[in-house]
Protein backbone atom coordinates (compact mmCIF):
# COMPACT_ATOMS: atom_id res chain seq x y z
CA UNK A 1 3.75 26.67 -6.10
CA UNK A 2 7.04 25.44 -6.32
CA UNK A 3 10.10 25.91 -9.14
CA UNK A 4 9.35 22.37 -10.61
CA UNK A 5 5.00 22.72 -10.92
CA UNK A 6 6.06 25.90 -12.72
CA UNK A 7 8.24 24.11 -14.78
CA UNK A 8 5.31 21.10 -15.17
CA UNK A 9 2.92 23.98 -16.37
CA UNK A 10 5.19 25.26 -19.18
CA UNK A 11 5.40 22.11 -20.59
CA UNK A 12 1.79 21.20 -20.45
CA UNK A 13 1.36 24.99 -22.04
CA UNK A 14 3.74 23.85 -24.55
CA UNK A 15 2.34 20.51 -25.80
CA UNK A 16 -1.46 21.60 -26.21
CA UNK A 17 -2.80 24.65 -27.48
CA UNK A 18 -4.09 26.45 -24.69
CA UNK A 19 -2.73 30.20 -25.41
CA UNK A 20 -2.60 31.65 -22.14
CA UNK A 21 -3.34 30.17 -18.74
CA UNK A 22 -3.17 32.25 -15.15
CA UNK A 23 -3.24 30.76 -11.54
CA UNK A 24 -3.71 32.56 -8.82
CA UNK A 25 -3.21 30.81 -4.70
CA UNK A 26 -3.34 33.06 -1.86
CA UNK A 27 -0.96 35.46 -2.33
CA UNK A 28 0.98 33.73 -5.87
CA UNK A 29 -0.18 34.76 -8.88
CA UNK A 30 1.38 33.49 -12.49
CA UNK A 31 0.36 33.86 -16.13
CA UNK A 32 2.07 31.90 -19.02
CA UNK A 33 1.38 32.94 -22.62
CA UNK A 34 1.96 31.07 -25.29
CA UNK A 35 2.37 32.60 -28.96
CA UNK A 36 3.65 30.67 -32.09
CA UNK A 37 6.87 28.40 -30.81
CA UNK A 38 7.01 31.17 -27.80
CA UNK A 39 6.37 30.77 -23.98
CA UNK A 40 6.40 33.76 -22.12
CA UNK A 41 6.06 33.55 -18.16
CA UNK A 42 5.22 36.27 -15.86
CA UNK A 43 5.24 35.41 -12.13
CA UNK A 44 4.29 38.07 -9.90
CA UNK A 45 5.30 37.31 -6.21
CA UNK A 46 3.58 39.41 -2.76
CA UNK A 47 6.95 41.18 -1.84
CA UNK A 48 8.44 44.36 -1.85
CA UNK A 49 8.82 43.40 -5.39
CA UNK A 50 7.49 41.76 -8.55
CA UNK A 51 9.25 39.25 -10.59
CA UNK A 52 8.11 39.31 -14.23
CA UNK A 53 10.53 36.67 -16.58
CA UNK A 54 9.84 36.61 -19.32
CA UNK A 55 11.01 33.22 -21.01
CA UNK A 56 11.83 32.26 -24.72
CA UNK A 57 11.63 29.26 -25.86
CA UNK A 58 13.77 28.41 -29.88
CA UNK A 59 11.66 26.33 -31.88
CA UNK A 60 14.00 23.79 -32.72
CA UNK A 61 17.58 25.08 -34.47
CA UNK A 62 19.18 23.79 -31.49
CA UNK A 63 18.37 19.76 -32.41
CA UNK A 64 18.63 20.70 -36.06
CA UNK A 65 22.31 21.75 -35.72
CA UNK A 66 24.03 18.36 -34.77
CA UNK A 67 22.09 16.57 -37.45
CA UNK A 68 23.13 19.17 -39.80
CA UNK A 69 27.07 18.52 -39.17
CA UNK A 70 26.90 14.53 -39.37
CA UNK A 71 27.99 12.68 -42.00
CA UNK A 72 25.60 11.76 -44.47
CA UNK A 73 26.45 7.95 -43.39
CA UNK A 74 25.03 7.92 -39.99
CA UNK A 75 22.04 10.30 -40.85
CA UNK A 76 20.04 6.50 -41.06
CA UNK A 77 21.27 5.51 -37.84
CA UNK A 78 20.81 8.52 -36.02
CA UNK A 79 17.12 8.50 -36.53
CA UNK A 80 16.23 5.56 -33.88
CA UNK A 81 18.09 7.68 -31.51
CA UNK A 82 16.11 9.29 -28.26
CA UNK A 83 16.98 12.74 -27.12
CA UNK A 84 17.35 13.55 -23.54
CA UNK A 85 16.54 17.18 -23.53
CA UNK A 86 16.49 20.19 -20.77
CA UNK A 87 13.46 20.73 -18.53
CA UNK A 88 15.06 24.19 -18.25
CA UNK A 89 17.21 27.65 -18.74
CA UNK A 90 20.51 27.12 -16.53
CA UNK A 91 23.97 26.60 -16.26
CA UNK A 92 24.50 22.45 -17.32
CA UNK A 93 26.77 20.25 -15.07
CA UNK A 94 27.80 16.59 -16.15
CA UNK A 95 28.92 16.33 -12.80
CA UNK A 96 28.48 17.34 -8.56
CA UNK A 97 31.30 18.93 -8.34
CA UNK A 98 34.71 19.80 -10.08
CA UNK A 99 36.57 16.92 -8.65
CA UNK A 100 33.31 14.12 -8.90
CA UNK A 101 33.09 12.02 -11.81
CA UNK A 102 30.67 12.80 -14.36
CA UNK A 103 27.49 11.22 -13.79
CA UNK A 104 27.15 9.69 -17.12
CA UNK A 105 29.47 9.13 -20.40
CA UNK A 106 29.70 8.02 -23.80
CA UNK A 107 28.75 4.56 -23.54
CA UNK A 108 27.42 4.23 -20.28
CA UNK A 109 23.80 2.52 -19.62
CA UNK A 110 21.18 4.47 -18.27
CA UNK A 111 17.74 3.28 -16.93
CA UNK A 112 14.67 5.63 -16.49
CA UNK A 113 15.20 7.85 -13.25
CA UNK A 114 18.94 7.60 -13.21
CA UNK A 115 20.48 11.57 -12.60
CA UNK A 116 22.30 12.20 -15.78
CA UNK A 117 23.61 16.07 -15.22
CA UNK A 118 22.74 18.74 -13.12
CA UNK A 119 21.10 22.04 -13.99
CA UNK A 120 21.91 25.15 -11.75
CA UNK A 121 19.05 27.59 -12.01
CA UNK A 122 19.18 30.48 -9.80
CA UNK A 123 21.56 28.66 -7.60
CA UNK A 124 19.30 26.03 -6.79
CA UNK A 125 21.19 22.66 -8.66
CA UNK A 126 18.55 20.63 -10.17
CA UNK A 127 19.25 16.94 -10.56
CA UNK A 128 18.04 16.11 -14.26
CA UNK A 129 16.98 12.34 -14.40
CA UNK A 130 16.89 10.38 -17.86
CA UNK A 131 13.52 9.08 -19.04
CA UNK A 132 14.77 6.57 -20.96
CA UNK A 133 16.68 3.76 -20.96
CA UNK A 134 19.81 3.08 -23.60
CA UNK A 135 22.94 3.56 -24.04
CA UNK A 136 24.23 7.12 -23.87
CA UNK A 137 25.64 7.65 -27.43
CA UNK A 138 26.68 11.35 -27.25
CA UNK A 139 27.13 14.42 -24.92
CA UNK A 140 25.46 17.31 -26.92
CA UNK A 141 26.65 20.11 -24.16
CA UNK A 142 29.89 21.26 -22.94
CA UNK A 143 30.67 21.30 -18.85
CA UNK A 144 29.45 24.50 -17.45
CA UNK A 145 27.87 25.79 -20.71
CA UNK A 146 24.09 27.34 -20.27
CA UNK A 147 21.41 25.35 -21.60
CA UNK A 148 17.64 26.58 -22.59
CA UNK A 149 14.80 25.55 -22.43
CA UNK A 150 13.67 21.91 -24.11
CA UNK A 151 18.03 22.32 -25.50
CA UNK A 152 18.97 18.55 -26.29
CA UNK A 153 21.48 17.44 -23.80
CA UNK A 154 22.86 13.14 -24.44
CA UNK A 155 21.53 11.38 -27.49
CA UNK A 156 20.67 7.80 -26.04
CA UNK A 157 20.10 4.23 -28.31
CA UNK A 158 17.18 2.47 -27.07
């Protein structure tokens, strides 16, 4: 099983109510609990040893914050905005490298499947596609900053 099924599985976990679910292949076992707005995730791995991460997930005071600090003006046309938010914990890149141009800014189109930022997670640098199509109307994260989990990333106008 592979970084991204894992990462597949926790969202699944996340939108239903199942409360705990275990695989096991060969020689690969992991369990993911679920409790309240919590995912935890224990992977156990047939080496000399185990991995057990466990992951938190915030509820939602990330998304709440922005809206929080915006003018009382554009709270009505914030609310047909879409959110493009992280499929996981890492390090957030807005571009390939410190001398490439970011792959998306303020203003720019984007279709579905176009790579709008990387994520590094344990040094693998995971191309993050948008899954919508707008306009991108803000960057929520700094260059380099680490992200979590389901973190809003762009704001995007259908």
């Amino acid at each position: 099983m592979d970084f991204k099924q894992i990462q597949e599985l926790i969202k699944m976990i996340n939108k239903s109510n199942i409360s705990e679910l275990s695989i096991e292949q060969d020689q690969f076992k992991i369990t993911i609990k679920q409790k309240d707005n919590e995912v935890q995730q224990i992977v156990t791995v047939p080496a000399i040893q185990a991995v057990q991460q466990p992951v938190a997930v915030a509820p939602q005071p990330a998304a709440t914050a922005p809206a929080a600090s915006a003018p009382a003006a554009t709270a009505p046309a914030a609310s047909n905005l879409i959110t493009i938010k992280s499929p996981m914990i890492g390090t957030f890149y807005r571009s390939a490298g410190p001398d490439k141009a970011a792959f998306v800014n303020v203003g720019d189109e984007v279709t579905t499947g176009k790579v709008v930022c990387i994520i590094e997670a344990m040094k693998l640098f995971n191309e993050i596609e948008s899954e919508v199509s707008g306009k991108i109307v803000k960057v929520l994260v700094d260059d380099a900053s680490p992200v979590e989990y389901d973190q809003p990333l762009f704001l995007v106008e259908p």
